[in-house]
PDB file of N, CA and C in Angstrom:
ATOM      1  N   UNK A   1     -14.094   4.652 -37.147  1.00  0.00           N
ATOM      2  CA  UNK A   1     -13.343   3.420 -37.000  1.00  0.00           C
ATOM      3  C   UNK A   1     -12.412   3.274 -38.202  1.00  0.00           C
ATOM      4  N   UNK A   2     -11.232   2.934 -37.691  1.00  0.00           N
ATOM      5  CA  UNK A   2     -10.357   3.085 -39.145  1.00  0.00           C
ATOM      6  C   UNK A   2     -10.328   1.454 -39.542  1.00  0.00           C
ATOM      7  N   UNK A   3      -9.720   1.456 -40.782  1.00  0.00           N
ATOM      8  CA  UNK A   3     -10.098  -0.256 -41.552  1.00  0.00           C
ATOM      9  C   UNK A   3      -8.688  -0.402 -42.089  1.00  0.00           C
ATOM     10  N   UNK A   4      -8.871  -1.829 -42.275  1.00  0.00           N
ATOM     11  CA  UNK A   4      -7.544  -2.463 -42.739  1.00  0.00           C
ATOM     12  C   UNK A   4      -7.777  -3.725 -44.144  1.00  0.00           C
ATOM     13  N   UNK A   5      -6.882  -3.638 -44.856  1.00  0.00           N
ATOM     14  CA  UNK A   5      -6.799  -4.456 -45.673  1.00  0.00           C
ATOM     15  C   UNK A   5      -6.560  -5.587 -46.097  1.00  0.00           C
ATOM     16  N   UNK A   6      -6.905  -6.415 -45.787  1.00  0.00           N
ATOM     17  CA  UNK A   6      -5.946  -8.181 -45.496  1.00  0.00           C
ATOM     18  C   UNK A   6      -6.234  -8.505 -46.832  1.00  0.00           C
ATOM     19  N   UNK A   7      -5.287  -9.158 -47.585  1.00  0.00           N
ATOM     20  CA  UNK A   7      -4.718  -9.844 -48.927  1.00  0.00           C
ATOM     21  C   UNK A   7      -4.533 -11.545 -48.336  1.00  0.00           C
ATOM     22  N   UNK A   8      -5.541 -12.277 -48.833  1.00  0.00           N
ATOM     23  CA  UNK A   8      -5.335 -13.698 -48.881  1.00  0.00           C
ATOM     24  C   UNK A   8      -5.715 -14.494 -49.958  1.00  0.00           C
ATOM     25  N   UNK A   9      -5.177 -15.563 -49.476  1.00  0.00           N
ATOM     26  CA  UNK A   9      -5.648 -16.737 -50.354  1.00  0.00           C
ATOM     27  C   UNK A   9      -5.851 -18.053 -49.597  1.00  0.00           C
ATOM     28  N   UNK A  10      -6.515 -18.484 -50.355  1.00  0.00           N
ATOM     29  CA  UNK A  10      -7.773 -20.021 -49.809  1.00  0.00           C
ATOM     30  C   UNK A  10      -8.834 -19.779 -49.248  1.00  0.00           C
ATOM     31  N   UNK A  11      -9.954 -20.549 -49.001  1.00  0.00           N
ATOM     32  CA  UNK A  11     -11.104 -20.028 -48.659  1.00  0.00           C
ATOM     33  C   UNK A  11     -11.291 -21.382 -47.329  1.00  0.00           C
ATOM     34  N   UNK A  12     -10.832 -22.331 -47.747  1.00  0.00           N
ATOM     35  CA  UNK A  12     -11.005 -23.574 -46.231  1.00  0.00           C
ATOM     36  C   UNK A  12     -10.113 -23.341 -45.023  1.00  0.00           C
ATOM     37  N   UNK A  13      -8.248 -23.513 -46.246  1.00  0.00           N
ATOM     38  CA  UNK A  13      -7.269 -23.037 -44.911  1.00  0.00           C
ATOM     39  C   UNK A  13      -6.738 -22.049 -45.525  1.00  0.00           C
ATOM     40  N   UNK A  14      -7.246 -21.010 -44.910  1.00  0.00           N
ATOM     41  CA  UNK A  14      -6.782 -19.764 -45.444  1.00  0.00           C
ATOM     42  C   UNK A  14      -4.961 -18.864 -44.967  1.00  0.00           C
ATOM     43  N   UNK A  15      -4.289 -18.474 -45.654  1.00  0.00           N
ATOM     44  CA  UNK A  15      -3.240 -18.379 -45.592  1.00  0.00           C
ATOM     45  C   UNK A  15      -3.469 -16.148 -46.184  1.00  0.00           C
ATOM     46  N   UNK A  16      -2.777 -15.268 -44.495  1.00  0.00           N
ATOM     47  CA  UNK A  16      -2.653 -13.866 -45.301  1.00  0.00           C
ATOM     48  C   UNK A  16      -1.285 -13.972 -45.615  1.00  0.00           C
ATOM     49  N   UNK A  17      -1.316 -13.125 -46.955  1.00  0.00           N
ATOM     50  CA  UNK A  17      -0.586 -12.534 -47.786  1.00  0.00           C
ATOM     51  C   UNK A  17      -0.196 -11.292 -47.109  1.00  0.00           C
ATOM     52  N   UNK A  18      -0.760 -10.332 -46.846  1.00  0.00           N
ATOM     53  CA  UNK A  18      -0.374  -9.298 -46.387  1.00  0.00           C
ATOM     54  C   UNK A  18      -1.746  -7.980 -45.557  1.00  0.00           C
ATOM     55  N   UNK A  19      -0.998  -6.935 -44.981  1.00  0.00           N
ATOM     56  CA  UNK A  19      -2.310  -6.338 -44.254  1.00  0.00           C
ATOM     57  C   UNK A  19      -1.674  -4.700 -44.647  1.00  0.00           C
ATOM     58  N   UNK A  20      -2.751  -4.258 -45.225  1.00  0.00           N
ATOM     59  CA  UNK A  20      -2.430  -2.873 -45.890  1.00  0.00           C
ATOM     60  C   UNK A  20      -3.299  -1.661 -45.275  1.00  0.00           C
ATOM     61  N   UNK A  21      -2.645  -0.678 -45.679  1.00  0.00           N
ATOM     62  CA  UNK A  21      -4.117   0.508 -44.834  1.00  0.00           C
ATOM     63  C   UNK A  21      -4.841   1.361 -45.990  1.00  0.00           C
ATOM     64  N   UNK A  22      -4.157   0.884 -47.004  1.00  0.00           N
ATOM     65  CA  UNK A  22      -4.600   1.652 -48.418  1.00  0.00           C
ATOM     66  C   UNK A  22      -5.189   0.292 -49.393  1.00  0.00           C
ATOM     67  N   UNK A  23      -6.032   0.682 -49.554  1.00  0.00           N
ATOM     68  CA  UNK A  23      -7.411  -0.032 -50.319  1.00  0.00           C
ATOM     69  C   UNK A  23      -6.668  -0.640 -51.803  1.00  0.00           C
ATOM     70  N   UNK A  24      -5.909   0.738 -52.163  1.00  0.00           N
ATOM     71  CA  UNK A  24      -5.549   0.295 -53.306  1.00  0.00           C
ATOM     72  C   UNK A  24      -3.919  -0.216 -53.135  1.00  0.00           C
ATOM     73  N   UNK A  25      -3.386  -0.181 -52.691  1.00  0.00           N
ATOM     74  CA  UNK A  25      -2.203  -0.723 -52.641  1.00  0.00           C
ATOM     75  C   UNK A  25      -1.990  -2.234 -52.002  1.00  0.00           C
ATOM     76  N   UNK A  26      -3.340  -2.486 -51.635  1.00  0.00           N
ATOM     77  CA  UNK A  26      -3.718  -3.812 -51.187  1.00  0.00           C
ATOM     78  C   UNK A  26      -4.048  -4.393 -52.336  1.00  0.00           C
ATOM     79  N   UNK A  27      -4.787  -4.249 -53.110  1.00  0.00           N
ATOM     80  CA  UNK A  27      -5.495  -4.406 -54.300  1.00  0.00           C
ATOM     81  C   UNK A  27      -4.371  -4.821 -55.473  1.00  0.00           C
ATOM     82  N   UNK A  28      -2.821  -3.485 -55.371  1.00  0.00           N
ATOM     83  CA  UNK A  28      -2.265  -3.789 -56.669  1.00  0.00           C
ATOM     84  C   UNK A  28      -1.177  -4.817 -55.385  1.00  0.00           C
ATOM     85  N   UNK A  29      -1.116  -4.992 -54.804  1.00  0.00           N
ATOM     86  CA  UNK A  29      -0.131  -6.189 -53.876  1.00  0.00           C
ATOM     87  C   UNK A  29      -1.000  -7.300 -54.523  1.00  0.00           C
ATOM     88  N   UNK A  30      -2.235  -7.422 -54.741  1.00  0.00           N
ATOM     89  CA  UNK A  30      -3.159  -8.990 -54.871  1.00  0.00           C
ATOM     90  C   UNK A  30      -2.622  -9.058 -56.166  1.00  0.00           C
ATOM     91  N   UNK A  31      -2.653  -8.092 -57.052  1.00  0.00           N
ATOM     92  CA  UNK A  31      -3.037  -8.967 -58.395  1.00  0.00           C
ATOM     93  C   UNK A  31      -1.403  -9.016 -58.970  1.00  0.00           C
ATOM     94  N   UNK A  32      -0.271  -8.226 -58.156  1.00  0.00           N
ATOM     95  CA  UNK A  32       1.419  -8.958 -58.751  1.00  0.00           C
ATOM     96  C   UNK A  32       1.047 -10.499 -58.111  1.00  0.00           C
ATOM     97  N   UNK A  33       0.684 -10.131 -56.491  1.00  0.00           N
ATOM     98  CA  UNK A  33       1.062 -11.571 -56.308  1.00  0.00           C
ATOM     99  C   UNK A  33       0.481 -12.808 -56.771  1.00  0.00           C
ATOM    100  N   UNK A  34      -0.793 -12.546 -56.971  1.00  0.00           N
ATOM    101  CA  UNK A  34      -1.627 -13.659 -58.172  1.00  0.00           C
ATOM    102  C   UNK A  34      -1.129 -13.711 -59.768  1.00  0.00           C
ATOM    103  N   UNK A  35      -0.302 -13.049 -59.921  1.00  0.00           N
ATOM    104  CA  UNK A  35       0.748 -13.149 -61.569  1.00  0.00           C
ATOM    105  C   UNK A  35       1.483 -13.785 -61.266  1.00  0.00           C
ATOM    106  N   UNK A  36       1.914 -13.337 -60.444  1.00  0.00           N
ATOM    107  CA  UNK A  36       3.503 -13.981 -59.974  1.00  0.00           C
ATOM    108  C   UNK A  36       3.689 -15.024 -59.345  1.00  0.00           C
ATOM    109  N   UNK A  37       3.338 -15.225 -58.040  1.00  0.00           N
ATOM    110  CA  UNK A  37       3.652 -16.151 -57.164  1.00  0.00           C
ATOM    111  C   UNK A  37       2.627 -17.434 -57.064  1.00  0.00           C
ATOM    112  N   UNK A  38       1.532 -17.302 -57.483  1.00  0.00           N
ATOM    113  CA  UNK A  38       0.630 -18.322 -57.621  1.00  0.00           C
ATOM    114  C   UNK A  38      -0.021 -18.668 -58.956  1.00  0.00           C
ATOM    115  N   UNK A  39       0.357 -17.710 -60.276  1.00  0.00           N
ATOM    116  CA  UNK A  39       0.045 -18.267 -61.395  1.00  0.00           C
ATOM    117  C   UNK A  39      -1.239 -18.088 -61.643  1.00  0.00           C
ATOM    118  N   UNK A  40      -2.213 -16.917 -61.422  1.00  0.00           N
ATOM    119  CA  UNK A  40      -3.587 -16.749 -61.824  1.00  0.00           C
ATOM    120  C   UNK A  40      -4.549 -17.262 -60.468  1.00  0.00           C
ATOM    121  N   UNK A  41      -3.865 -17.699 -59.360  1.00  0.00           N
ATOM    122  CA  UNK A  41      -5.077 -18.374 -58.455  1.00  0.00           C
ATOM    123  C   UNK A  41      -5.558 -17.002 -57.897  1.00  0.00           C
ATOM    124  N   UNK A  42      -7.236 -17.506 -57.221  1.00  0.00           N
ATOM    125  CA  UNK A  42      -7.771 -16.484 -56.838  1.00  0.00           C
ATOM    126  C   UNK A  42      -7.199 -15.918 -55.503  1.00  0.00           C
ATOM    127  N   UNK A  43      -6.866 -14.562 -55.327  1.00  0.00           N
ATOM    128  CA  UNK A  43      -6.370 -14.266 -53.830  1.00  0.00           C
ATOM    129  C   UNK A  43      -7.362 -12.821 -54.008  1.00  0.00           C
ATOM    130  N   UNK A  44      -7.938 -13.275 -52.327  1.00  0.00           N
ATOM    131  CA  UNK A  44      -8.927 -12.448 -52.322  1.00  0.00           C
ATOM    132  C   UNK A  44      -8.609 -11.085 -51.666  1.00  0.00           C
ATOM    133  N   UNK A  45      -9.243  -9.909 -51.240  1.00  0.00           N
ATOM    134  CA  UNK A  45      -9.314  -8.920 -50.721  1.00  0.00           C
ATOM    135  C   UNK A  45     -10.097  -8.717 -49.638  1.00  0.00           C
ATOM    136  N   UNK A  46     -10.269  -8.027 -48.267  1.00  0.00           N
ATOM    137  CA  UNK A  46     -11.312  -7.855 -47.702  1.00  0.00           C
ATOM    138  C   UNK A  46     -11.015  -6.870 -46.326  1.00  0.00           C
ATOM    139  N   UNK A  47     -12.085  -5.917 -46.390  1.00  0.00           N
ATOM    140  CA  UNK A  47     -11.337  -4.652 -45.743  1.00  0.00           C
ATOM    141  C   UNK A  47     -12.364  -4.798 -44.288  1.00  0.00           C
ATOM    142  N   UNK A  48     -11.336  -4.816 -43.150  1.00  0.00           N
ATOM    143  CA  UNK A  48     -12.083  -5.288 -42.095  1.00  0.00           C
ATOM    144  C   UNK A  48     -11.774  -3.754 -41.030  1.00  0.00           C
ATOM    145  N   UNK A  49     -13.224  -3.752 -40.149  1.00  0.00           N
ATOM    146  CA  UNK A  49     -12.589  -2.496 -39.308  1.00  0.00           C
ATOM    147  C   UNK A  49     -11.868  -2.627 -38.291  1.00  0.00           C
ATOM    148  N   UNK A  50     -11.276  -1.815 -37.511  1.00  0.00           N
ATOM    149  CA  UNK A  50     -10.209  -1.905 -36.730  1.00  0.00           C
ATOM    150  C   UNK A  50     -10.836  -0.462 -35.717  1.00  0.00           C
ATOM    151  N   UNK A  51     -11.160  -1.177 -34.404  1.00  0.00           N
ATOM    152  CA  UNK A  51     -11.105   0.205 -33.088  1.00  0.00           C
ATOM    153  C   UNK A  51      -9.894   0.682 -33.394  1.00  0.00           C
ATOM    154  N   UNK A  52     -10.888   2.174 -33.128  1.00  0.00           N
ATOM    155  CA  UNK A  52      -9.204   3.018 -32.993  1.00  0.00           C
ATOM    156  C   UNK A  52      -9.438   3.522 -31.554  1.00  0.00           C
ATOM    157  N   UNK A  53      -8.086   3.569 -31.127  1.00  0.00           N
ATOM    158  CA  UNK A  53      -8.220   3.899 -29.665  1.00  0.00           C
ATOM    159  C   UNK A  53      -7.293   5.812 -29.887  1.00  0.00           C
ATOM    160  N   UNK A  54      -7.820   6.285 -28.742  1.00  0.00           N
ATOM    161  CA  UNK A  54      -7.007   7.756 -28.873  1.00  0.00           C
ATOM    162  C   UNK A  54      -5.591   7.441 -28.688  1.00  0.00           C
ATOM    163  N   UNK A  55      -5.146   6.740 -28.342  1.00  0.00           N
ATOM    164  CA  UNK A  55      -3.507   6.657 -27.220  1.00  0.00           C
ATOM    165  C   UNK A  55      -2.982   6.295 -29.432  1.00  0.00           C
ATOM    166  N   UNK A  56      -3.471   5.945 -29.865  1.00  0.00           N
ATOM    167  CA  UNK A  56      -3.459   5.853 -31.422  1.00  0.00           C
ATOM    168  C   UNK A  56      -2.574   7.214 -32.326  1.00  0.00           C
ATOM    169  N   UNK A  57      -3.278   8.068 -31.738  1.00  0.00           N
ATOM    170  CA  UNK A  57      -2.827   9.594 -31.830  1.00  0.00           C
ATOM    171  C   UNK A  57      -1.435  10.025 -31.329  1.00  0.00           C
ATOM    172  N   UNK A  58      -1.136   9.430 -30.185  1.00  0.00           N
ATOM    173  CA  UNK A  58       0.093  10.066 -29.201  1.00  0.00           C
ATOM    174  C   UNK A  58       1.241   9.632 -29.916  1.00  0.00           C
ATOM    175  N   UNK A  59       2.210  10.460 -29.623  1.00  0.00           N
ATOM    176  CA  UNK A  59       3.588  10.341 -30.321  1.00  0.00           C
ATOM    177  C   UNK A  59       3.912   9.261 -29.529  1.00  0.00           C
ATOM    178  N   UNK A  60       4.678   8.212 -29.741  1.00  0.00           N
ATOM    179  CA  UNK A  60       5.942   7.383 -28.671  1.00  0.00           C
ATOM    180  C   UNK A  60       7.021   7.450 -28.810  1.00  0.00           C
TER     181      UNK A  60
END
């Protein structure tokens, strides 16, 4: 099963930031955008799985 990366912030009304397929490039997306755009607030990480279907594989 392949996994995905969702970048958020808030924990009541939660708002994503972004959805990555690399662990770490999710990771360095959290912590510019917690420098930058929100000033130190916590924005969390969390790597969720994703069915993969074969038709996944096929060229289009």
């Amino acid at each position: 099963m392949k996994r995905v990366w969702i970048v958020y912030r808030g924990d009541v009304e939660v708002e994503i930031l972004g959805v990555f397929l690399d662990q770490d490039e999710a990771t360095r997306y959290a912590q510019t955008v917690a420098e930058t755009r929100y000033e130190g607030e916590r924005i969390w990480t969390g790597g969720y799985p994703v069915p993969y279907r074969i038709t996944d594989d096929l060229p289009r």
